[in-house]
C-alpha atoms as a PDB file:
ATOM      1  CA  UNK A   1      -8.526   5.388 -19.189  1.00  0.00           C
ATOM      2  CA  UNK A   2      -5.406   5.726 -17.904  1.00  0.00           C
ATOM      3  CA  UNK A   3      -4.546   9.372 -17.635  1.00  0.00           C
ATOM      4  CA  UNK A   4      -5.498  11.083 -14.401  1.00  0.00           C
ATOM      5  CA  UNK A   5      -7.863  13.431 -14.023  1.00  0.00           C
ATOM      6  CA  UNK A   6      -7.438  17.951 -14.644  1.00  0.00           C
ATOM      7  CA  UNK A   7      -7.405  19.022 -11.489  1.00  0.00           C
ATOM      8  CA  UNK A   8     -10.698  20.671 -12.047  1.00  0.00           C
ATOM      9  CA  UNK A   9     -12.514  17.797 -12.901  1.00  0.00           C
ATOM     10  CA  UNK A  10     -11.348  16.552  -9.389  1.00  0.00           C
ATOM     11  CA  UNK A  11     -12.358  19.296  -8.072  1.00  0.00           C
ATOM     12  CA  UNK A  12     -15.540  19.434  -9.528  1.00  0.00           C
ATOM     13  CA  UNK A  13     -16.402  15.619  -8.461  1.00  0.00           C
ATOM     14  CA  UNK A  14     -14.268  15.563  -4.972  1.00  0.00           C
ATOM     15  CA  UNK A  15     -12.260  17.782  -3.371  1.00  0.00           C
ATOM     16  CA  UNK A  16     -14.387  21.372  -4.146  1.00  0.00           C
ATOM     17  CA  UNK A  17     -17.994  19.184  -4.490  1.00  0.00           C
ATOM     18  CA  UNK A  18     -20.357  20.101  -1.460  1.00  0.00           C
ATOM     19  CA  UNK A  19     -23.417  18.710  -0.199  1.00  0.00           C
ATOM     20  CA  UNK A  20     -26.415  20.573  -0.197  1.00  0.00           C
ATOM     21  CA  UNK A  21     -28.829  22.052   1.953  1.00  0.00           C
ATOM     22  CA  UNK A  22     -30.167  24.840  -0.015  1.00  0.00           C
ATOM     23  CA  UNK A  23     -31.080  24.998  -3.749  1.00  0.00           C
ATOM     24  CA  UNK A  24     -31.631  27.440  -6.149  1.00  0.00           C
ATOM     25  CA  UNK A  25     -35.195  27.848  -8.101  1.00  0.00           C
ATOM     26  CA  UNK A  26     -34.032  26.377 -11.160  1.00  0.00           C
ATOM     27  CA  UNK A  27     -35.404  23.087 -12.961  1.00  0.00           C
ATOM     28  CA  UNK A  28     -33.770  19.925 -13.846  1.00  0.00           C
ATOM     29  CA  UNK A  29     -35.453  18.412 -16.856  1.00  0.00           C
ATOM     30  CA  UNK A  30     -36.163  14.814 -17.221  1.00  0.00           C
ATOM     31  CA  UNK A  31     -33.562  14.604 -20.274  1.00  0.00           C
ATOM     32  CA  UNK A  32     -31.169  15.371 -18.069  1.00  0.00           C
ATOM     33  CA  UNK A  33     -32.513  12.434 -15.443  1.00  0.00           C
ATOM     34  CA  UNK A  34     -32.174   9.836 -18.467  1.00  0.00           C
ATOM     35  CA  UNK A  35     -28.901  11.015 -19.155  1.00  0.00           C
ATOM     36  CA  UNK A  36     -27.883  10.666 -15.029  1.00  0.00           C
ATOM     37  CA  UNK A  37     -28.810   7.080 -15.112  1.00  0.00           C
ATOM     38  CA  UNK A  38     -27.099   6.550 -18.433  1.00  0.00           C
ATOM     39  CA  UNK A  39     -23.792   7.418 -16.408  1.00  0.00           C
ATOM     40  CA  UNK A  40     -24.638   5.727 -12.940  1.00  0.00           C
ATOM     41  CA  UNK A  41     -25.890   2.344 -14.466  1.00  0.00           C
ATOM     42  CA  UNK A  42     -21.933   2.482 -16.146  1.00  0.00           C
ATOM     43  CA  UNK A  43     -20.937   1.696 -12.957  1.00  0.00           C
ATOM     44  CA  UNK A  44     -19.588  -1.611 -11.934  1.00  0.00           C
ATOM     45  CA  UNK A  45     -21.686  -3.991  -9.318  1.00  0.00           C
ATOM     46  CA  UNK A  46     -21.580  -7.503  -8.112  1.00  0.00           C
ATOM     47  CA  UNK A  47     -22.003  -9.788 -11.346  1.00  0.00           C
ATOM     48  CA  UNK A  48     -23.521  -6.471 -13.056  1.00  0.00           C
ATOM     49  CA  UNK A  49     -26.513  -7.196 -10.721  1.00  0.00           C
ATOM     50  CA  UNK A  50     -27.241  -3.750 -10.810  1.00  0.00           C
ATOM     51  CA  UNK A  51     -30.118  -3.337  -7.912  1.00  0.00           C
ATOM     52  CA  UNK A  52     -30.799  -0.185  -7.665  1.00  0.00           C
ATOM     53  CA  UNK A  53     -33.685   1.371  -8.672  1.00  0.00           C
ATOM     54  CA  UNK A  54     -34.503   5.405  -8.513  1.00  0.00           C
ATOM     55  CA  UNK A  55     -37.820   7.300  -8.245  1.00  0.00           C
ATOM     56  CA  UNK A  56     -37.072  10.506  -9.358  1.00  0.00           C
ATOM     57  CA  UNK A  57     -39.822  13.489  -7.135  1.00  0.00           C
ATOM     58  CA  UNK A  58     -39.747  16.125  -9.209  1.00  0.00           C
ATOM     59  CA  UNK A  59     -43.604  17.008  -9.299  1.00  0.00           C
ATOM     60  CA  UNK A  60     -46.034  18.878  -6.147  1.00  0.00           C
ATOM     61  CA  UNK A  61     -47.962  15.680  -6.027  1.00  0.00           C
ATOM     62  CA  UNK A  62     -44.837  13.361  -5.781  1.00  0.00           C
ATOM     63  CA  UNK A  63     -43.606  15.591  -3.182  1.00  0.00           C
ATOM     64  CA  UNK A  64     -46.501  16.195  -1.237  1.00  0.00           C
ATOM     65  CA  UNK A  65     -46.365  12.572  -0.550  1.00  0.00           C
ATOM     66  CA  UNK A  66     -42.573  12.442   0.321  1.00  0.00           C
ATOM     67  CA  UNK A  67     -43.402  15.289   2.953  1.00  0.00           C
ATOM     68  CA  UNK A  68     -44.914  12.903   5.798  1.00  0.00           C
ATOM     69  CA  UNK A  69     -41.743  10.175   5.384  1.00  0.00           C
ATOM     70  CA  UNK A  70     -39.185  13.210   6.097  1.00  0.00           C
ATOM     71  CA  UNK A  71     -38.039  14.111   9.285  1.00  0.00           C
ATOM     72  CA  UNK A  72     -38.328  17.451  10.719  1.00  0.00           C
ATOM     73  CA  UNK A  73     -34.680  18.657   9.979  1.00  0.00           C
ATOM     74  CA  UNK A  74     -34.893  17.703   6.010  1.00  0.00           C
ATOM     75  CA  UNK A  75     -38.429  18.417   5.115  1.00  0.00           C
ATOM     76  CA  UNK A  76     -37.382  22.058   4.421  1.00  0.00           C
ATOM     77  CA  UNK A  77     -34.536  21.710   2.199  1.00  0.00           C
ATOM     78  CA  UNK A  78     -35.976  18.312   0.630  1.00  0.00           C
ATOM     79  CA  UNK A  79     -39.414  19.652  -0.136  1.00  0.00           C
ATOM     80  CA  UNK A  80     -37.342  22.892  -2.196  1.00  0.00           C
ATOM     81  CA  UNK A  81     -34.913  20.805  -3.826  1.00  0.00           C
ATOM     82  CA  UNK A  82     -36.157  20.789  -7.693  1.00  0.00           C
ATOM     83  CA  UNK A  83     -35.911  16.577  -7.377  1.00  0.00           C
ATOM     84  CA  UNK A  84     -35.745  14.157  -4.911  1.00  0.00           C
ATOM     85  CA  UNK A  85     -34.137  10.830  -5.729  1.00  0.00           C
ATOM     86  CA  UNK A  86     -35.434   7.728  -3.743  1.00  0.00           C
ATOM     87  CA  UNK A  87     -32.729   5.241  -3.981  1.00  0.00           C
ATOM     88  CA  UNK A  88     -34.415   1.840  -3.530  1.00  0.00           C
ATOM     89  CA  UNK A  89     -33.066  -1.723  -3.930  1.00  0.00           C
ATOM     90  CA  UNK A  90     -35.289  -4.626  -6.093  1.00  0.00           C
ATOM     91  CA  UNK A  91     -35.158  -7.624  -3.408  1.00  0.00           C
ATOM     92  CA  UNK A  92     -35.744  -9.812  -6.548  1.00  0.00           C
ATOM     93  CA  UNK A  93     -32.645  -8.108  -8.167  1.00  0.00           C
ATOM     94  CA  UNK A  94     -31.599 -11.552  -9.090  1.00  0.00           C
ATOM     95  CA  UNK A  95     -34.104 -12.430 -11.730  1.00  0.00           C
ATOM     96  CA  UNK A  96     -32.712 -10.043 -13.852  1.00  0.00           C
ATOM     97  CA  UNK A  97     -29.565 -11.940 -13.385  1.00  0.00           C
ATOM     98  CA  UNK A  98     -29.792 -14.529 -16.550  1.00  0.00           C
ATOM     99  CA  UNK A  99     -30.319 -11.167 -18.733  1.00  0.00           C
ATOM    100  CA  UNK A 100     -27.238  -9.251 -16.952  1.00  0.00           C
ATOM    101  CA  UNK A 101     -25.228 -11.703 -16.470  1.00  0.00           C
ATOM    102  CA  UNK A 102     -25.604 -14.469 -18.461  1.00  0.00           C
ATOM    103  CA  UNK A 103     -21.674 -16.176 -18.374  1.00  0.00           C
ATOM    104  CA  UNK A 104     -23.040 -18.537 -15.467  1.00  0.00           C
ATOM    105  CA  UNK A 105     -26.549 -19.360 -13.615  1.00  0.00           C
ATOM    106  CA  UNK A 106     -25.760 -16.253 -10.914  1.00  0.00           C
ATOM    107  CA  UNK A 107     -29.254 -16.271 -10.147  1.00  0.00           C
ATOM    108  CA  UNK A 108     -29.074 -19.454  -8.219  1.00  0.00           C
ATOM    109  CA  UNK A 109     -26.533 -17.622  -5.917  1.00  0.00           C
ATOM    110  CA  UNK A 110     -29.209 -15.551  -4.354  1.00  0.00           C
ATOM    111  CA  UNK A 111     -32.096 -17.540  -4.369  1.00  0.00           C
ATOM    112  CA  UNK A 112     -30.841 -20.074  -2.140  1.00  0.00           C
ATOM    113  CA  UNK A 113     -29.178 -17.635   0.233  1.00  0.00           C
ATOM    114  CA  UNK A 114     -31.754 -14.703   1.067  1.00  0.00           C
ATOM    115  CA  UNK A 115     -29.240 -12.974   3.527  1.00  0.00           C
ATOM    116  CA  UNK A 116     -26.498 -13.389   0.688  1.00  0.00           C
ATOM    117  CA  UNK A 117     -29.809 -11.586  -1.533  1.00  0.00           C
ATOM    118  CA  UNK A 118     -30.179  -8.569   0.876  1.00  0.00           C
ATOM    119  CA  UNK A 119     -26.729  -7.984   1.548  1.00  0.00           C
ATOM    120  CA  UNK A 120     -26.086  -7.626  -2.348  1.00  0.00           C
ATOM    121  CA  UNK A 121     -28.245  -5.711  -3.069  1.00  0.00           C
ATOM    122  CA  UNK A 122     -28.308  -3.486   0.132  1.00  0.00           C
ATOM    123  CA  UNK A 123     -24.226  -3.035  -0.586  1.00  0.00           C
ATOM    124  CA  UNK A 124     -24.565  -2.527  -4.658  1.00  0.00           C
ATOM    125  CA  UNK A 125     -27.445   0.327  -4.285  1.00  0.00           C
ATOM    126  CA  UNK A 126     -25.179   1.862  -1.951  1.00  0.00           C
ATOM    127  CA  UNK A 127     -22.435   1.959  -4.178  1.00  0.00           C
ATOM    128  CA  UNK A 128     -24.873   3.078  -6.829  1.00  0.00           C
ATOM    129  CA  UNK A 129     -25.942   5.971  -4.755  1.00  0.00           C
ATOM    130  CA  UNK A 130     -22.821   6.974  -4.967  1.00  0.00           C
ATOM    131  CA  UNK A 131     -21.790   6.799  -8.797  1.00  0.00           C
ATOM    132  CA  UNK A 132     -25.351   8.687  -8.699  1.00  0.00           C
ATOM    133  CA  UNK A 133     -23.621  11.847  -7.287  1.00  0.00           C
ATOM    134  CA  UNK A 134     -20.513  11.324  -8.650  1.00  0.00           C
ATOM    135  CA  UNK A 135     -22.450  11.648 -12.149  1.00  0.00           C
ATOM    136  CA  UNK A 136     -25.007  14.211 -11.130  1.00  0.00           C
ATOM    137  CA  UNK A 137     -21.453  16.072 -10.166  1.00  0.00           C
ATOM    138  CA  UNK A 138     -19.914  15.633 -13.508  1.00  0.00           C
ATOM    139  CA  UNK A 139     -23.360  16.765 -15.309  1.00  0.00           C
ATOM    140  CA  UNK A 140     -23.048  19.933 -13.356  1.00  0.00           C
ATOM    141  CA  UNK A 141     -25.735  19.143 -10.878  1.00  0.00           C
ATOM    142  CA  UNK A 142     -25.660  19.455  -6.981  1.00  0.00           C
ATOM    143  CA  UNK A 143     -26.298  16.598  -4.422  1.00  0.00           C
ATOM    144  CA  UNK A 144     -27.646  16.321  -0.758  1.00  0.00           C
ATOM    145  CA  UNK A 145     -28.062  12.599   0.419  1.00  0.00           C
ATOM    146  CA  UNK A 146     -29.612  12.062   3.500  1.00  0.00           C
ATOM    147  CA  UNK A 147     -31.009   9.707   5.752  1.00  0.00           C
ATOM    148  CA  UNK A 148     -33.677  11.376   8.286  1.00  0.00           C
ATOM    149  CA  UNK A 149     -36.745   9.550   6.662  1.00  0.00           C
ATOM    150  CA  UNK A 150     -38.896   6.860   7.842  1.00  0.00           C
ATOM    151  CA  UNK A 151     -38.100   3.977   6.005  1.00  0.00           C
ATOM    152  CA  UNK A 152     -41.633   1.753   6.485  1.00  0.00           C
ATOM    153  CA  UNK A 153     -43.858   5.625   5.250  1.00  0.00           C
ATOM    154  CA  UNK A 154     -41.260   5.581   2.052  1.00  0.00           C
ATOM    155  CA  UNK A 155     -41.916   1.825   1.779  1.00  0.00           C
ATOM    156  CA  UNK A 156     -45.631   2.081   1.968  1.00  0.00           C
ATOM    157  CA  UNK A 157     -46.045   5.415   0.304  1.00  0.00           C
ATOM    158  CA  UNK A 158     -43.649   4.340  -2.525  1.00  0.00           C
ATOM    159  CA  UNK A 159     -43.360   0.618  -3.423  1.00  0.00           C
ATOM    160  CA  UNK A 160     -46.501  -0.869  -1.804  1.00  0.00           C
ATOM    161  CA  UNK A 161     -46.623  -4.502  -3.327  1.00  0.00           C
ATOM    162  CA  UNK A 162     -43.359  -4.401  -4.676  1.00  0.00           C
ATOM    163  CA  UNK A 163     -39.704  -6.131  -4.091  1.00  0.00           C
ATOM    164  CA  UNK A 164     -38.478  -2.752  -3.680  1.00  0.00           C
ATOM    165  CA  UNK A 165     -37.436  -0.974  -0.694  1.00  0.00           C
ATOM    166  CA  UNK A 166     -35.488   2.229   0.399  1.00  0.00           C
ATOM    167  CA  UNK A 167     -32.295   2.858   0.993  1.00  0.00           C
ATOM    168  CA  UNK A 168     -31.573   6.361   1.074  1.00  0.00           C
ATOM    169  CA  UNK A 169     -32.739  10.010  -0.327  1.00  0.00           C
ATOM    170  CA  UNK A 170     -30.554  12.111  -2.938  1.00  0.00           C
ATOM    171  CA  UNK A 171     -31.992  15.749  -3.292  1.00  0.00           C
ATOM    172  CA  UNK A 172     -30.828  17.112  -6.507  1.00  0.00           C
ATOM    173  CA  UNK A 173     -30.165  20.517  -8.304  1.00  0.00           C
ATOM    174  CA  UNK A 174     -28.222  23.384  -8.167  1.00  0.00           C
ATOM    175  CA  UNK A 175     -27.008  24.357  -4.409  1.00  0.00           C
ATOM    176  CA  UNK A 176     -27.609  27.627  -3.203  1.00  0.00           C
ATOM    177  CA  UNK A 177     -23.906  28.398  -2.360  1.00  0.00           C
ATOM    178  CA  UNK A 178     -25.031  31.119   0.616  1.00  0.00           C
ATOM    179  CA  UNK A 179     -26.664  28.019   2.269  1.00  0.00           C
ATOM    180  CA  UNK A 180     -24.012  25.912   2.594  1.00  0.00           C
ATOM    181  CA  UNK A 181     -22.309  25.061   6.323  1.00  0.00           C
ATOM    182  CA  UNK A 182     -18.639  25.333   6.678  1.00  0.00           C
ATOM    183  CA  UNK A 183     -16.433  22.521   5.489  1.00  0.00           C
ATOM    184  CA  UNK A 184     -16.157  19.876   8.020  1.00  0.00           C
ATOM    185  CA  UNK A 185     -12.918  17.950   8.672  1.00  0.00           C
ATOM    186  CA  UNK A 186     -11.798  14.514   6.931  1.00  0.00           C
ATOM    187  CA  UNK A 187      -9.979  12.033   8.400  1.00  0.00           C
ATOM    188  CA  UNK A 188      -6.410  11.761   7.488  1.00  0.00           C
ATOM    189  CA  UNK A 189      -4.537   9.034   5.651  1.00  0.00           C
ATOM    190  CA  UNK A 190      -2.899   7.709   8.429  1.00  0.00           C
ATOM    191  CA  UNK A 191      -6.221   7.510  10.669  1.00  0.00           C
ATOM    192  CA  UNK A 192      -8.068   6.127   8.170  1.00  0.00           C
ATOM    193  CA  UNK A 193      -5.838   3.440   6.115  1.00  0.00           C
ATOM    194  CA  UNK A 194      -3.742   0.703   7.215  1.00  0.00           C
ATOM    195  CA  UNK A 195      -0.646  -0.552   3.941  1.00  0.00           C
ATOM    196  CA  UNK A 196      -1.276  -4.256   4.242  1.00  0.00           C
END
C-alpha cells in the first residue's frame, strides 16, 4: 500500500478518465456488476455504515420505467447506456450497524439524532458513488453520473415502501469516445486549497 501508483493506472482512474455521454453497443454482464460492488463496498465509510445501496437498470423493462424520472437532456444518453446505476441511501442504514460495526452500540448514534441519520448516510452514499466510478474505472468500464432526474418519480417508481431513497444516477459502459465534449477546466491548487 504504500507505493504510488504507474502513471497509467492514474491515468486510467483520474487524470485521462472522462465522463460519458455516449456509449458504445456493448454489454456489461452481471458478473462483472458483482465484482463492481466487491471493490466499492472496500471502501471506507462512517463506522463501516456503508449506506448505499445500487439498483443496477440493465433490462428494457427496468429502463422503460427510468425513462419518465429523467429529464429531457439525459434521457437520450441514459436510456442507451448498457446500465444505469441508481445510487440510493437505506434511511435505516443504522440497523445494520450492530452487524458492521459491532466494537460499540453505533446504532444508538443515529436513532436518537434523525438529522445526524440523514446526513450520514446522504454524505457516505456520496462518497460511495464515487469509489463506484473509481472501481468501474479500474475494471475498464466508463462512467456518466448525473443529476437531471426527478427525485420523488425515482422514489416512487423505485423504492415505494422502502427506507431507501435516491441520491444520484451512474450510467455505465463503455464511452463512445466520438461523443465526448471537450475537456473542461479544473480549478488550480492555489484556488482550490488553503495549507492550514
Amino acid at each position: 500500500m504504500s507505493q504510488p501508483l504507474a502513471t497509467p493506472v492514474l491515468g486510467q482512474l483520474f487524470t485521462e478518465a472522462r465522463t460519458h455521454n455516449g456509449w458504445q453497443d456493448r454489454p456489461v454482464s452481471d458478473d462483472t456488476l458483482r465484482q463492481l460492488y466487491d471493490l466499492v463496498k472496500m471502501g471506507p465509510t462512517s463506522a463501516n455504515c456503508g449506506p448505499a445501496r445500487f439498483v443496477f437498470v440493465r433490462t428494457a423493462e427496468g429502463k422503460a420505467k427510468l425513462e419518465p424520472c429523467l429529464s429531457s437532456g439525459n434521457r437520450d444518453k441514459t436510456l442507451s447506456a448498457p446500465v444505469t446505476v441508481i445510487v440510493a441511501y437505506d434511511e435505516t442504514f443504522y440497523e445494520r450497524l450492530p452487524e458492521l460495526f459491532p466494537h460499540g452500540d453505533a446504532r444508538s448514534w443515529f436513532t436518537s439524532s434523525p438529522e445526524l441519520a440523514h446526513e450520514t448516510a446522504f454524505r457516505n452514499s456520496s462518497m460511495q458513488a464515487a469509489y463506484l466510478i473509481l472501481a468501474a474505472r479500474a475494471l475498464g468500464l466508463d462512467t456518466g453520473p448525473m443529476s437531471g432526474f426527478d427525485p420523488d418519480k425515482v422514489n416512487e417508481t423505485f423504492f415505494a415502501g422502502t427506507p431507501w431513497k435516491v441520491n444520484l444516477l451512474i450510467n455505465l459502459g463503455h464511452g463512445d469516445p466520438t461523443r465526448l465534449y471537450g475537456r473542461l477546466p479544473r480549478l488550480d491548487f492555489d484556488d482550490a486549497c488553503r495549507l492550514a
